[in-house]
N, C-alpha and C. Protein backbone atom coordinates (compact mmCIF):
# COMPACT_ATOMS: atom_id res chain seq x y z
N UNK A 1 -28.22 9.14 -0.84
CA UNK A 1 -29.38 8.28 -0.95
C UNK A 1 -30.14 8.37 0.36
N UNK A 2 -30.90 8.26 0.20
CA UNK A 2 -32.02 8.98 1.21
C UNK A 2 -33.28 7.81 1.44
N UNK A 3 -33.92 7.08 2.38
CA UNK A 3 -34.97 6.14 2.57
C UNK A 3 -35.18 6.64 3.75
N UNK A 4 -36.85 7.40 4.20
CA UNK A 4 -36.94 7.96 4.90
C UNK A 4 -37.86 6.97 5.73
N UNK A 5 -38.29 5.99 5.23
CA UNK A 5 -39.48 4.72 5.40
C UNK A 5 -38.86 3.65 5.17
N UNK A 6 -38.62 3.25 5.97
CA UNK A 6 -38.31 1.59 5.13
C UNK A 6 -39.61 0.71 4.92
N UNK A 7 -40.68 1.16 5.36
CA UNK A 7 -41.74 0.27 5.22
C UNK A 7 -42.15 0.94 3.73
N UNK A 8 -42.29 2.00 3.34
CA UNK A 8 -42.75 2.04 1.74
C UNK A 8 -41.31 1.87 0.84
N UNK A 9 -39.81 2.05 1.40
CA UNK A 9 -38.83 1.67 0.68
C UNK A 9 -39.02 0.06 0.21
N UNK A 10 -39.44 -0.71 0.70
CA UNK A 10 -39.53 -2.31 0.46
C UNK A 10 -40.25 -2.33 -1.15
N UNK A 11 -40.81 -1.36 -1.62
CA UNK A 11 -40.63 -1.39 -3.13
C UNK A 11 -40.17 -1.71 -4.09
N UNK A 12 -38.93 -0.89 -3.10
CA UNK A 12 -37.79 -0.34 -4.16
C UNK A 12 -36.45 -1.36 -4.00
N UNK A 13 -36.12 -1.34 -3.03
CA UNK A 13 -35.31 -2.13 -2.17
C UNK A 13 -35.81 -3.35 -1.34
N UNK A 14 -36.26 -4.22 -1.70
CA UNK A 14 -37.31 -5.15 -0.99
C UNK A 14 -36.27 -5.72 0.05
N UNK A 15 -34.94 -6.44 -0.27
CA UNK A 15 -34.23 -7.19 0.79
C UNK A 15 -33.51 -6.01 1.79
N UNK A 16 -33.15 -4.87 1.00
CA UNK A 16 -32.42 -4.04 2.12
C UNK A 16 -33.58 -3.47 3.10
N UNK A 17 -34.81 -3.48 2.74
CA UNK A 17 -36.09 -2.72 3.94
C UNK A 17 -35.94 -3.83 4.53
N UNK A 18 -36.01 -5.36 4.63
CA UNK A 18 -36.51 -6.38 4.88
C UNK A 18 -35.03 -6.35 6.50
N UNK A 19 -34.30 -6.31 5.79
CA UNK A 19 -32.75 -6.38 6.15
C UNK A 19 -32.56 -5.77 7.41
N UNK A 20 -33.30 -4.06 7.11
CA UNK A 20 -33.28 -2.95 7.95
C UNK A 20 -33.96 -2.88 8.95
N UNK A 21 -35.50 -3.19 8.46
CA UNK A 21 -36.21 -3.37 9.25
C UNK A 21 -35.96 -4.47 10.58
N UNK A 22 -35.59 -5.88 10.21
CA UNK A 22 -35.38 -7.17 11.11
C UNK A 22 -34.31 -6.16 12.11
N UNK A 23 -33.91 -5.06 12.02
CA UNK A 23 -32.67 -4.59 13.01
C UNK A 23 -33.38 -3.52 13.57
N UNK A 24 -34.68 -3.10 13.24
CA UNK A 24 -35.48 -1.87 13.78
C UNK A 24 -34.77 -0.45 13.32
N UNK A 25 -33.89 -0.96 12.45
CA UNK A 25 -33.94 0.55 11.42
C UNK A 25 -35.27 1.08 10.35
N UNK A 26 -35.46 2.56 10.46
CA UNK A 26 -36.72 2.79 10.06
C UNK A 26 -36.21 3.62 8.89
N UNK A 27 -35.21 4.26 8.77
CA UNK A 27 -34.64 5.26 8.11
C UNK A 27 -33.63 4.93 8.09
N UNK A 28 -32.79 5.53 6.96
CA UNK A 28 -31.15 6.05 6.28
C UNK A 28 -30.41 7.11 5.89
N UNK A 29 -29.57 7.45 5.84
CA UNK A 29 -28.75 8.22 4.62
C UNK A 29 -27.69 8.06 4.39
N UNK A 30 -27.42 8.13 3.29
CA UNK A 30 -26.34 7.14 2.94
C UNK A 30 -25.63 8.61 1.99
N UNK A 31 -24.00 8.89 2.09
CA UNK A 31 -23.85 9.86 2.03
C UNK A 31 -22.13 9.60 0.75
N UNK A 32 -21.64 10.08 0.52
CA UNK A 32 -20.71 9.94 -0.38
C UNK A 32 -19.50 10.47 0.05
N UNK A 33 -18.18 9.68 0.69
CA UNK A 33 -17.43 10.05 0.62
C UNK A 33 -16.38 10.10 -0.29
N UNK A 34 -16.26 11.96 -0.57
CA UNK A 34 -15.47 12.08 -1.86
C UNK A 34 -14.45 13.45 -1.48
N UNK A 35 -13.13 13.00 -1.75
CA UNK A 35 -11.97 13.86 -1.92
C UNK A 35 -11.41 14.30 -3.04
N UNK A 36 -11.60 15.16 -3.48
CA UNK A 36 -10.87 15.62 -5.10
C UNK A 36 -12.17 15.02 -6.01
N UNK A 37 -10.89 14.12 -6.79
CA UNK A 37 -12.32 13.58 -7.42
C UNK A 37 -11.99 12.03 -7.20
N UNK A 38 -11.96 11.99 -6.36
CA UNK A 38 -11.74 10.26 -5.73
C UNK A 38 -13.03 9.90 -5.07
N UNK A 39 -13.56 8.97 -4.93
CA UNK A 39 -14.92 8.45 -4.14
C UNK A 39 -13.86 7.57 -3.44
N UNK A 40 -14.40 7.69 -1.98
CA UNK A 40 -13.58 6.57 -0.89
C UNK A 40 -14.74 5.72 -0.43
N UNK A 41 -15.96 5.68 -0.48
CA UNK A 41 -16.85 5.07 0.20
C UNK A 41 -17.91 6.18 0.60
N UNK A 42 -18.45 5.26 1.58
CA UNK A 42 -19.94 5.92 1.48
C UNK A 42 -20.19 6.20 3.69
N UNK A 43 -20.59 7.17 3.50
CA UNK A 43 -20.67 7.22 5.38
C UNK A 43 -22.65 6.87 5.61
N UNK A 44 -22.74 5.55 6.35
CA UNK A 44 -24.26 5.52 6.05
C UNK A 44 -24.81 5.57 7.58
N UNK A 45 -25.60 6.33 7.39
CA UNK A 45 -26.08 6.66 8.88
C UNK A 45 -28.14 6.12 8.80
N UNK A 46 -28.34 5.53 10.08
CA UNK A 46 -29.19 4.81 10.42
C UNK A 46 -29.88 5.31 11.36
N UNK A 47 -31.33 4.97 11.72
CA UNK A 47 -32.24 5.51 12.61
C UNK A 47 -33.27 4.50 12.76
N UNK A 48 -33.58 4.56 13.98
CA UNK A 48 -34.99 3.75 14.75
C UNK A 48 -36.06 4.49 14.38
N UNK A 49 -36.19 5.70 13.67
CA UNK A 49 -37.52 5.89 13.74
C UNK A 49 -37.69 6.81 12.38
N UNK A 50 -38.84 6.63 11.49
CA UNK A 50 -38.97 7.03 10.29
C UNK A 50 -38.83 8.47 10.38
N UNK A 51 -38.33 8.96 9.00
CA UNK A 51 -37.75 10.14 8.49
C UNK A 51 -36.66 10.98 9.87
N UNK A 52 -35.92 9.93 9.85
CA UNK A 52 -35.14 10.24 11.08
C UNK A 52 -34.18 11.45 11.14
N UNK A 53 -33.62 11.67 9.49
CA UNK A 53 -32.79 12.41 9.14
C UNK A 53 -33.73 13.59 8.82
N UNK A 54 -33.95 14.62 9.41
CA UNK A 54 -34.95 15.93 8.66
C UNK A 54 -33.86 16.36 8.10
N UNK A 55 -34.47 17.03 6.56
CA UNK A 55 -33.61 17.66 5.77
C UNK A 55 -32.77 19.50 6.66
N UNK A 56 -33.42 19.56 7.46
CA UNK A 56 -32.50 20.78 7.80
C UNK A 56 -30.85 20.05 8.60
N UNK A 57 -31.38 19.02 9.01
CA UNK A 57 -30.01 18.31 9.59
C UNK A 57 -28.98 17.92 8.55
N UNK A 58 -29.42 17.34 7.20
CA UNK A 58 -28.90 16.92 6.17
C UNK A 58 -27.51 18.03 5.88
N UNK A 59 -27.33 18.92 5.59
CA UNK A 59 -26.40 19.93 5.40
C UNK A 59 -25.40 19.37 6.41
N UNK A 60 -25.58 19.32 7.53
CA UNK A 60 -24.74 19.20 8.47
C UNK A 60 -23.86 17.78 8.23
N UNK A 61 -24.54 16.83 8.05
CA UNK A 61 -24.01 15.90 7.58
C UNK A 61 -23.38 15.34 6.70
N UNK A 62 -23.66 16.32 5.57
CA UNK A 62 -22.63 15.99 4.35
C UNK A 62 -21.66 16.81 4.48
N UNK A 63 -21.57 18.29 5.56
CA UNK A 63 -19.94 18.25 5.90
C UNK A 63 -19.19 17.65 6.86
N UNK A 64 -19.94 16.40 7.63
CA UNK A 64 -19.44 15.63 8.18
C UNK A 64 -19.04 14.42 7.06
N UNK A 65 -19.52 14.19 6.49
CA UNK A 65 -18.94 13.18 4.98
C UNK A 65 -18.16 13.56 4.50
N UNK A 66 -18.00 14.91 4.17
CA UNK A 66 -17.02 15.92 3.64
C UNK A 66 -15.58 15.49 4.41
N UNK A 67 -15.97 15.86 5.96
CA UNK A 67 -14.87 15.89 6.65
C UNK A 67 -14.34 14.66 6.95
N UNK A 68 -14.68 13.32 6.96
CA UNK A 68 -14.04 11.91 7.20
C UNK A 68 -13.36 11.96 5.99
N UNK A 69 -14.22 12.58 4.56
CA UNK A 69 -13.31 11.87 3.36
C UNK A 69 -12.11 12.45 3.23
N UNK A 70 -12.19 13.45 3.82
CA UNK A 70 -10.12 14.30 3.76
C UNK A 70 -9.79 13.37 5.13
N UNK A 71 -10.16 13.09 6.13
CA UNK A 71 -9.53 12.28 7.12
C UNK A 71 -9.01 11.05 6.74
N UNK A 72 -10.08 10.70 5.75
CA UNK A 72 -9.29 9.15 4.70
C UNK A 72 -8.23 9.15 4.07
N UNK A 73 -8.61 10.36 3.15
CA UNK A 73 -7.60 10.77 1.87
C UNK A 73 -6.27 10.76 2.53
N UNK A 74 -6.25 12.09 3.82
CA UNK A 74 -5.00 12.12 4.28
C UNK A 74 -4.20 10.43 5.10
N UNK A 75 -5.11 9.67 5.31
CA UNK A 75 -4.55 8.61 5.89
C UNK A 75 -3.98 7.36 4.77
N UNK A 76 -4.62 7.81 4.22
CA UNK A 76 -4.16 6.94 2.89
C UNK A 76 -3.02 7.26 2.47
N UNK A 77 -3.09 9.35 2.11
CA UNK A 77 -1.66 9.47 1.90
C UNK A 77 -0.54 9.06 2.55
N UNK A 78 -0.87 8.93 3.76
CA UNK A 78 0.16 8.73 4.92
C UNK A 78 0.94 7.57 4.49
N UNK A 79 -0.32 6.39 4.78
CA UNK A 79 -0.04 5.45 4.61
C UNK A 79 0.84 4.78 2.97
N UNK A 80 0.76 5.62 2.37
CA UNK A 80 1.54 5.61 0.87
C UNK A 80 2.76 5.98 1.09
N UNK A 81 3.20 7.28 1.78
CA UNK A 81 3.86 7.80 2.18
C UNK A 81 5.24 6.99 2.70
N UNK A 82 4.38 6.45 3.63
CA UNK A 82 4.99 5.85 4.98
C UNK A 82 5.83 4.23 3.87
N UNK A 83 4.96 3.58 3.04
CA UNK A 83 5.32 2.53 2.53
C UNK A 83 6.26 2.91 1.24
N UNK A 84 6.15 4.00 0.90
CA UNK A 84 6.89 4.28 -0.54
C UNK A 84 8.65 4.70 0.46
N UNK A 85 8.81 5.41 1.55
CA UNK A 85 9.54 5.62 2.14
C UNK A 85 10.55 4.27 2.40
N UNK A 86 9.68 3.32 3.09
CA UNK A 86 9.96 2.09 3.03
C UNK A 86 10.69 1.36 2.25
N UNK A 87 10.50 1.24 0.97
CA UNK A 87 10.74 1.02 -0.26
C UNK A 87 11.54 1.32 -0.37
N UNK A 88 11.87 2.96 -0.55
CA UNK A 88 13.15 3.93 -1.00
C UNK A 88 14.37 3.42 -0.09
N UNK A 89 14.02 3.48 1.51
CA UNK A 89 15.14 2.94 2.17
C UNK A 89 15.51 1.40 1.82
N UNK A 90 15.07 0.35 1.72
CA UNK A 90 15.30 -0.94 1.47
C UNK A 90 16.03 -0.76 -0.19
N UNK A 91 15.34 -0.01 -0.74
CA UNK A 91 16.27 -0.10 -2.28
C UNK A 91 17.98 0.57 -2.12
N UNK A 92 17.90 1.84 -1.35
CA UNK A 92 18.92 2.28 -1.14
C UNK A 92 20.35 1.24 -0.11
N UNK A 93 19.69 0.38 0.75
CA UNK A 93 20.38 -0.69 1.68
C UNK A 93 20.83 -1.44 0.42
N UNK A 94 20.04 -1.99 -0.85
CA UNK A 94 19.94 -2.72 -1.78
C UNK A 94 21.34 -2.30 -2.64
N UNK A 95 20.71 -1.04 -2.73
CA UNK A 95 21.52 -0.10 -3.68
C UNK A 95 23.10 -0.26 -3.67
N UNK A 96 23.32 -0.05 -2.12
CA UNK A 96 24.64 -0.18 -1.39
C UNK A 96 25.56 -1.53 -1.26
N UNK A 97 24.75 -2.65 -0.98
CA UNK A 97 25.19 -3.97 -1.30
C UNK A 97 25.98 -4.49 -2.33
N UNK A 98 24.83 -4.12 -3.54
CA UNK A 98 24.78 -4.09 -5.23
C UNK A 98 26.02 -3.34 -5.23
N UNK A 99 26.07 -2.21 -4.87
CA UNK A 99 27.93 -1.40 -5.25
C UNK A 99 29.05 -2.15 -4.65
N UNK A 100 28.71 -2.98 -3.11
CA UNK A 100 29.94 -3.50 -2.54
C UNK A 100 30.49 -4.62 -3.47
N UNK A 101 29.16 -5.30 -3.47
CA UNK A 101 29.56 -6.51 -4.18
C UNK A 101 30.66 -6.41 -5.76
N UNK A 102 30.09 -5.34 -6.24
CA UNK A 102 30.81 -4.77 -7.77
C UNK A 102 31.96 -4.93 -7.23
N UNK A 103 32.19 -3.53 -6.19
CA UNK A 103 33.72 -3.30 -6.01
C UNK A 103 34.70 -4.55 -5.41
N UNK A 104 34.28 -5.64 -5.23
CA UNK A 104 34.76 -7.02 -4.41
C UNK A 104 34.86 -7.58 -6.12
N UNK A 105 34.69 -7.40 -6.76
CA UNK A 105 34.55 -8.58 -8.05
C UNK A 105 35.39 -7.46 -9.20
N UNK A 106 35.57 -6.29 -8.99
CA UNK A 106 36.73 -5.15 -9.52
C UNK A 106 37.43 -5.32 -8.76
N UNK A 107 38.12 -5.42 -7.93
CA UNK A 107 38.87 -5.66 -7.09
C UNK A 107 40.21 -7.26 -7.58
N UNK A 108 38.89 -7.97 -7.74
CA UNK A 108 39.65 -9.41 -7.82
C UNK A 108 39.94 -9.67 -9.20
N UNK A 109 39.15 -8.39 -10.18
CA UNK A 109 40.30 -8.99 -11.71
C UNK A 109 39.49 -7.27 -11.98
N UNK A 110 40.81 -6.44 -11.93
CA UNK A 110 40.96 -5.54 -12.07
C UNK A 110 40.92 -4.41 -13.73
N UNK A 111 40.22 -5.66 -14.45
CA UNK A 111 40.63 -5.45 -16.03
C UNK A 111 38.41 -5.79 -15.88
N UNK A 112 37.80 -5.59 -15.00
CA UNK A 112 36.38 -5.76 -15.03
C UNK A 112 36.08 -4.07 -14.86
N UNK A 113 34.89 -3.94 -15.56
CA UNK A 113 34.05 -3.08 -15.19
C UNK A 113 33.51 -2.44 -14.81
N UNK A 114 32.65 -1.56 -13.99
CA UNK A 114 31.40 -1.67 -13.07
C UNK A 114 30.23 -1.93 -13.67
N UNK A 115 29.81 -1.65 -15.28
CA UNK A 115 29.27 -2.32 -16.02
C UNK A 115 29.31 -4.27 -16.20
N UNK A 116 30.57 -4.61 -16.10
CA UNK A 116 30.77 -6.01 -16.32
C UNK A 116 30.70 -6.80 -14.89
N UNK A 117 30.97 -5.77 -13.75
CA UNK A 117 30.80 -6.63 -12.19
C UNK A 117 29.41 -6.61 -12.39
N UNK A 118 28.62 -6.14 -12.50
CA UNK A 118 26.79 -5.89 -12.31
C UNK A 118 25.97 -6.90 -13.58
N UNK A 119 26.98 -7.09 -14.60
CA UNK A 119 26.21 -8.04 -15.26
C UNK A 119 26.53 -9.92 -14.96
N UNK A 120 27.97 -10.07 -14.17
CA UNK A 120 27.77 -10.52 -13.41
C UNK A 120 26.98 -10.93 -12.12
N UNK A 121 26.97 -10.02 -11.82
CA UNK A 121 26.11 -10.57 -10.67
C UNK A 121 24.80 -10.87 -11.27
N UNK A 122 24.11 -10.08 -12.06
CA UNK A 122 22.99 -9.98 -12.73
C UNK A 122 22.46 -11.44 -13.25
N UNK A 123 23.74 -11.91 -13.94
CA UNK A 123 23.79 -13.52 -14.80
C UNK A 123 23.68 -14.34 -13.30
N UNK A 124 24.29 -13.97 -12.28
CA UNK A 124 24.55 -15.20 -11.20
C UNK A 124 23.00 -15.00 -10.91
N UNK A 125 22.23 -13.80 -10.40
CA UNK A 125 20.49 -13.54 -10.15
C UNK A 125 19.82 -14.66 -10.88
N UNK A 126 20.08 -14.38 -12.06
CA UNK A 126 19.55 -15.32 -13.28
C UNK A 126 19.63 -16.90 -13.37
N UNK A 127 20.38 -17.37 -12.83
CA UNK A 127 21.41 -18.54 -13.13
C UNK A 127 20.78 -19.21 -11.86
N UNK A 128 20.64 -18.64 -10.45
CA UNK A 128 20.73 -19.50 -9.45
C UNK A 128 18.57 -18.74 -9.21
N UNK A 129 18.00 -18.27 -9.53
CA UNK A 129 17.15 -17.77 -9.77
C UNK A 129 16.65 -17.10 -8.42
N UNK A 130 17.74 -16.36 -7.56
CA UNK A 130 17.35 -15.54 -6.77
C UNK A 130 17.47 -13.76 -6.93
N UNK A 131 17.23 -13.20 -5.72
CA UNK A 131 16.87 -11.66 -6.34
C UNK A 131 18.77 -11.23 -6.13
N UNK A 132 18.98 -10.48 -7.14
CA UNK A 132 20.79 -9.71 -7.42
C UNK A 132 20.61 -9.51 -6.18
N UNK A 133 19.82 -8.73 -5.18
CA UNK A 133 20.49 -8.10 -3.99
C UNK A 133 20.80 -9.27 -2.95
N UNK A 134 20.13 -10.49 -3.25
CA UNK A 134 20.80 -11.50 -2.11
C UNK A 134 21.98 -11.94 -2.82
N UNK A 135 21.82 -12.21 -3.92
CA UNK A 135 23.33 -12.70 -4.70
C UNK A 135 24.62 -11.81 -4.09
N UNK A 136 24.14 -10.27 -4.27
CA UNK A 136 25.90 -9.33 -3.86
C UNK A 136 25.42 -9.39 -2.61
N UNK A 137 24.41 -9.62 -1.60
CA UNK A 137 24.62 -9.86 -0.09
C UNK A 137 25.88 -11.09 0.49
N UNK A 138 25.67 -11.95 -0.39
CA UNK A 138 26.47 -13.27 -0.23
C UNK A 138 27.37 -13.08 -0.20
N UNK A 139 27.68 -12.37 -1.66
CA UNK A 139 29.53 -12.27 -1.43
C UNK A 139 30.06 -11.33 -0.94
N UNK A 140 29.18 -10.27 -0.19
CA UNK A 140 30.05 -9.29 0.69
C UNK A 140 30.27 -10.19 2.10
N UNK A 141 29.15 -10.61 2.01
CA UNK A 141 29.37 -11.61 3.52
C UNK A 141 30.28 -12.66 3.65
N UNK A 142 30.94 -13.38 2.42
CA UNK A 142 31.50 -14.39 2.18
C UNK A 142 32.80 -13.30 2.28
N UNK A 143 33.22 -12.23 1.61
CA UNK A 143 33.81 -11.23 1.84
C UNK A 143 34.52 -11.12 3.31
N UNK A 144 33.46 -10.56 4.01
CA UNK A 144 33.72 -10.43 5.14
C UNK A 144 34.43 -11.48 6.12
N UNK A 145 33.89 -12.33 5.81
CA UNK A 145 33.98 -13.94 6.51
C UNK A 145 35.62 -13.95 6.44
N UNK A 146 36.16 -13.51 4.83
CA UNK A 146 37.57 -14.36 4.84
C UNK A 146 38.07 -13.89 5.75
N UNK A 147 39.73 -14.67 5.91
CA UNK A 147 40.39 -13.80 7.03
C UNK A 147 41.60 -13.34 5.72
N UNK A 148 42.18 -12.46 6.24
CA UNK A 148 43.36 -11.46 5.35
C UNK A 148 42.88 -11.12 4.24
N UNK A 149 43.33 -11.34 3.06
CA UNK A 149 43.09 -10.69 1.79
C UNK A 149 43.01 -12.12 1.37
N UNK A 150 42.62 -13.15 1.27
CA UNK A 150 42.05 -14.23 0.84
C UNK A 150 40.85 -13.96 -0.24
N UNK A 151 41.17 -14.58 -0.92
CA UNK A 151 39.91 -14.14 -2.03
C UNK A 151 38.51 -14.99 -1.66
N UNK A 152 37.57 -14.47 -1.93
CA UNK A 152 36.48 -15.26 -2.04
C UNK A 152 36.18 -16.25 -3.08
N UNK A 153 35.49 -17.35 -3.02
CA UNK A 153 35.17 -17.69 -4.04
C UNK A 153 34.22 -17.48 -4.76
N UNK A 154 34.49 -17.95 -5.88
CA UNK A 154 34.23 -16.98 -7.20
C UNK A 154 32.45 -17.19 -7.47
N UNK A 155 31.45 -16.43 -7.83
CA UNK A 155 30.23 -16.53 -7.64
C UNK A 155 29.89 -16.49 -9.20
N UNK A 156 30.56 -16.88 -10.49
CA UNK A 156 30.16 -17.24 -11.50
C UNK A 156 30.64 -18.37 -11.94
């Protein structure tokens, strides 16, 4: 998008010339940042003095639009990256808990499951309405806590 006047843009755009102008912008271009086929926003560039942008400069600038929108894209990926990673490790800490806790509740009636320890715990999630992984956090810790082979108490 292109307003090379803001004094004959006030036409078209009456509050954004009005807008532009009160800041002594005379000109715009307003440019599209796009990766693949994603639109990330828009790179808008401004000028003090009418038809600020000459079209031979224009080229140049939309591979500078070009080039922020892969600088986005890739930061975004990152940033997905970086949080899905996140995730994976905390589920896997999760993951590990969730198995201790099983094997502490197979352990103490040996005629259970690993199917039937997990729906336990699952029912206790349910029951006391917190998330399973703090439920088998508890009783590994309550676990831990005893002294000798003392059993824990029982979390259903």
């Amino acid at each position: 998008m292109r307003l090379d006047d803001m004094a004959t843009a006030g036409a078209v755009y009456p509050e954004f010339a009005e807008a532009a102008q009160a800041h002594g912008i005379q000109s715009s271009l307003s440019l599209p940042l796009v990766a693949g086929d994603e639109g990330l926003g828009a790179l808008n560039l401004y000028a003090r003095t009418a038809n600020g942008f000459p079209p031979e400069d224009e080229a140049l600038d939309v591979e500078l639009a070009a080039a922020a929108a892969i600088v986005f894209a890739n930061a975004s990926a990152y940033r997905e990256a970086v949080q899905l990673s996140d995730q994976l490790g905390e589920a896997m800490q999760s993951r590990a808990v969730i198995e201790q806790a099983k094997g502490i509740l197979m352990a103490r009636s040996p005629h259970l499951s690993a199917e039937n320890a997990f729906d336990l715990l699952r029912k206790a999630s349910q029951r006391e309405n917190v998330k399973l992984r703090d439920i088998a956090q508890r009783l590994v810790e309550r676990r831990q806590g005893d002294p000798g082979d003392a059993e824990p108490p029982p979390i259903v």
